[in-house]
Protein backbone atom coordinates (compact mmCIF):
# COMPACT_ATOMS: atom_id res chain seq x y z
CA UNK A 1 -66.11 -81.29 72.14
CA UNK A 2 -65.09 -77.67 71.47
CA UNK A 3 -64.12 -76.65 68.17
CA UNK A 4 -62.68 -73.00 69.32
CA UNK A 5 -59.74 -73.27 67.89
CA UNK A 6 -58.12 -70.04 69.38
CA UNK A 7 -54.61 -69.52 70.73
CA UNK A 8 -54.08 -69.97 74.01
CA UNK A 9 -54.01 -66.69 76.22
CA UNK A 10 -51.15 -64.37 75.90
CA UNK A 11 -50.55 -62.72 78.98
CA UNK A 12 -50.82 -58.78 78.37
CA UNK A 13 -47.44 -58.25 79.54
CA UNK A 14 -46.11 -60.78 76.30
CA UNK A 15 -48.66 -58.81 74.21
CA UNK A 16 -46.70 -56.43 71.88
CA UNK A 17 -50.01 -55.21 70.87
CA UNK A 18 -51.05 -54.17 74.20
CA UNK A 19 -48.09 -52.89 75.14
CA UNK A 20 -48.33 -50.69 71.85
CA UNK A 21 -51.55 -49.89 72.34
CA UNK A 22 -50.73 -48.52 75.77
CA UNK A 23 -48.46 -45.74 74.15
CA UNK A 24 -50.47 -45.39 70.51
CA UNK A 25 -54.31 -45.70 72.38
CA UNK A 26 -53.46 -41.88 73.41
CA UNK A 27 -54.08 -39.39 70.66
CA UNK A 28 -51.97 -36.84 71.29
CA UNK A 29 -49.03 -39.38 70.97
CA UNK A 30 -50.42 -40.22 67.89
CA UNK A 31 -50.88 -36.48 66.60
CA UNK A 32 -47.79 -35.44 67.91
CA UNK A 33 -45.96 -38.02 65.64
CA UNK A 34 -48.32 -36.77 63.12
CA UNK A 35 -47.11 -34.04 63.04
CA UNK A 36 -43.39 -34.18 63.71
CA UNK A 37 -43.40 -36.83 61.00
CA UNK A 38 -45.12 -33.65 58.39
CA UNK A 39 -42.00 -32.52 59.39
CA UNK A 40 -43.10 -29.73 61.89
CA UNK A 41 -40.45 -30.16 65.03
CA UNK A 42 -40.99 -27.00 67.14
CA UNK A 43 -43.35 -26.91 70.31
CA UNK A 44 -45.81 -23.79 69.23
CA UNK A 45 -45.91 -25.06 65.37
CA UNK A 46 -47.08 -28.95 67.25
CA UNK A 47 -49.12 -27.35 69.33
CA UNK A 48 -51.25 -24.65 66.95
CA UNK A 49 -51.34 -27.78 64.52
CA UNK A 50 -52.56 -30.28 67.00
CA UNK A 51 -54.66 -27.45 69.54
CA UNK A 52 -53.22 -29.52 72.76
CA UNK A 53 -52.64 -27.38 75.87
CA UNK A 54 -49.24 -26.52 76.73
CA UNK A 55 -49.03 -28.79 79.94
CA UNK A 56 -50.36 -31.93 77.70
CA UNK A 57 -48.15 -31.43 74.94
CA UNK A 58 -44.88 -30.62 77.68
CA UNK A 59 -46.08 -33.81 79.39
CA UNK A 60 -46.55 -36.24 76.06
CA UNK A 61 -43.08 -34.56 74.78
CA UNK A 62 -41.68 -35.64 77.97
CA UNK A 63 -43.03 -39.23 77.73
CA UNK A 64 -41.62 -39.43 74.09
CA UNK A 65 -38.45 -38.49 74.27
CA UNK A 66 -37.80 -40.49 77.60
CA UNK A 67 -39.06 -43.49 75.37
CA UNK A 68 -36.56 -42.77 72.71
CA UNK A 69 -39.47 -41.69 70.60
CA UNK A 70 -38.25 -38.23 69.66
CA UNK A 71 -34.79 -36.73 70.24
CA UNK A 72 -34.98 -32.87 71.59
CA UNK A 73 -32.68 -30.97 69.97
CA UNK A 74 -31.49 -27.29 71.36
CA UNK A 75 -31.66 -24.45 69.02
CA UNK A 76 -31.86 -20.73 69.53
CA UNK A 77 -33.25 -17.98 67.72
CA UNK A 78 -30.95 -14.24 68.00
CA UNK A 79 -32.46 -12.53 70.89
CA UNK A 80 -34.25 -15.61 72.08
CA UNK A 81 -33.87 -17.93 74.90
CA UNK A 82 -32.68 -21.25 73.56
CA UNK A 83 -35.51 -23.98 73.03
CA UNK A 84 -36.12 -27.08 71.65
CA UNK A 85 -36.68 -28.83 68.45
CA UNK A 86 -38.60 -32.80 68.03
CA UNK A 87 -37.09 -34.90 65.84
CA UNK A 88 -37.92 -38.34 64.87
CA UNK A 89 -35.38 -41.10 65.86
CA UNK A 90 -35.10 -44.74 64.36
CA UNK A 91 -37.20 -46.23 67.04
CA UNK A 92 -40.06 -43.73 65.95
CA UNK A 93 -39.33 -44.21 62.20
CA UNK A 94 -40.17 -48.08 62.76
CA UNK A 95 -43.57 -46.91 63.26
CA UNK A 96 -44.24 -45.56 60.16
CA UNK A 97 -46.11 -48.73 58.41
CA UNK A 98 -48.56 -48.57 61.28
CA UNK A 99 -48.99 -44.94 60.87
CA UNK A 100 -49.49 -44.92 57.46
CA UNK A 101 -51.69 -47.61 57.66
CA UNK A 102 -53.73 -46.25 60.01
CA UNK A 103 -53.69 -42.99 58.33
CA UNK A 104 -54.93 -45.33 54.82
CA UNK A 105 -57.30 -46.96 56.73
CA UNK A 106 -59.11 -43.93 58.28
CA UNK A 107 -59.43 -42.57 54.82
CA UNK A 108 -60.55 -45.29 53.64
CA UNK A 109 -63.38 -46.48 56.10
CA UNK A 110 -64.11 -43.32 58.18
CA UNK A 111 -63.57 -40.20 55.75
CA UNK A 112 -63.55 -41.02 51.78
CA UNK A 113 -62.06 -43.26 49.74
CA UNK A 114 -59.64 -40.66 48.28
CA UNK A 115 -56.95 -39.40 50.54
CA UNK A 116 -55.71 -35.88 50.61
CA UNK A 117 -52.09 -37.51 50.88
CA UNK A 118 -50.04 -40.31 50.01
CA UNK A 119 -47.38 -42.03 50.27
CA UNK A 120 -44.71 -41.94 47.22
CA UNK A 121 -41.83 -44.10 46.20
CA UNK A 122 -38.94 -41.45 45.94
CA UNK A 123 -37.34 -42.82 43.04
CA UNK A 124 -40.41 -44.19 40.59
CA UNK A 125 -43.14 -41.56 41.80
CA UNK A 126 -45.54 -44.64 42.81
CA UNK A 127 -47.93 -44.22 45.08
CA UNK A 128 -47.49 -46.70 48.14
CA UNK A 129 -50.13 -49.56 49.87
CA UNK A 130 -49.78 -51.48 52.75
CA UNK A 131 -49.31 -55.12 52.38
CA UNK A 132 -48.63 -58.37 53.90
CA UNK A 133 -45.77 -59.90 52.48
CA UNK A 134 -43.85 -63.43 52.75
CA UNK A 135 -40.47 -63.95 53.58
CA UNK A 136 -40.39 -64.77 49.48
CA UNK A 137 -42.26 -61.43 48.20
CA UNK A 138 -45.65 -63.03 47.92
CA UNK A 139 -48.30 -60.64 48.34
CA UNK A 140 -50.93 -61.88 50.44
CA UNK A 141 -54.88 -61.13 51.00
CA UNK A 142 -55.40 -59.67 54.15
CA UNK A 143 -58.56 -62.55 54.53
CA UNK A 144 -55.49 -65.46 54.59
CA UNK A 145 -53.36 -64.14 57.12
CA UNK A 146 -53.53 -65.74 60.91
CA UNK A 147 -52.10 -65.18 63.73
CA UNK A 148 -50.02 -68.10 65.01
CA UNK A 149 -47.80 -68.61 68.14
CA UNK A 150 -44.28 -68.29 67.01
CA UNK A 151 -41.14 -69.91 68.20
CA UNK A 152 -38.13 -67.76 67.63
């Protein structure tokens, strides 16, 4: 008798994971909202951060915005064709606990222990950590969480 006691199969297609990892697994995505979350919104600033070629970055902008990712914005400059800012929209700020914790993690297992940035709790001056948390504000160890199917 097996004792695997896995979850059944979730098709790919149910998989919010792979469907995230679809958009997230490319890096310029990633970088790009790297970036535009820093703050920095116009094409030539994303692209001398980030060192993507023109076509990519047009092409991932594209992608984003048709996702609902970013919102382009026009401006124009005096003497200056009009062009486009990249801003963040409330779909793309729902993925900042992954990006942060991705960003913590990579600091913390691939770089140094000791990040060059962190995240800060506007009104106390805390520095932030990722956490799993119950629906009644336990804290819990990463080792004692599972993944269970779920029955809305």
């Amino acid at each position: 008798m097996s004792k695997d006691k896995s979850l059944p199969y979730l098709l790919p297609e149910l998989c919010g994971l792979a469907a995230t990892a679809e958009l997230l697994g490319d890096q310029w995505v990633l970088l790009i909202l790297r970036e535009v979350f820093y703050g920095v919104t116009r094409f030539e600033t994303i692209r001398a951060h980030t060192k993507i070629t023109k076509q990519t970055l047009a092409n991932r902008l594209k992608k984003m915005t048709e996702l609902y990712l970013l919102c382009r914005i026009p401006y124009q400059e005096e003497g200056v064709r009009e062009r486009y800012e990249y801003v963040l929209t409330a779909k793309s700020r729902s993925l900042a606990p992954i990006l942060f914790s991705m960003m913590e993690w990579g600091h913390k297992n691939l770089l140094h222990d000791s990040p060059h940035i962190a995240l800060m709790d506007k009104e106390s001056g805390e520095v932030l950590y990722s956490a799993y948390v119950t629906a009644g504000g336990k804290i819990v160890d990463p080792k004692n969480v599972q993944i269970t199917a779920f029955d809305s």
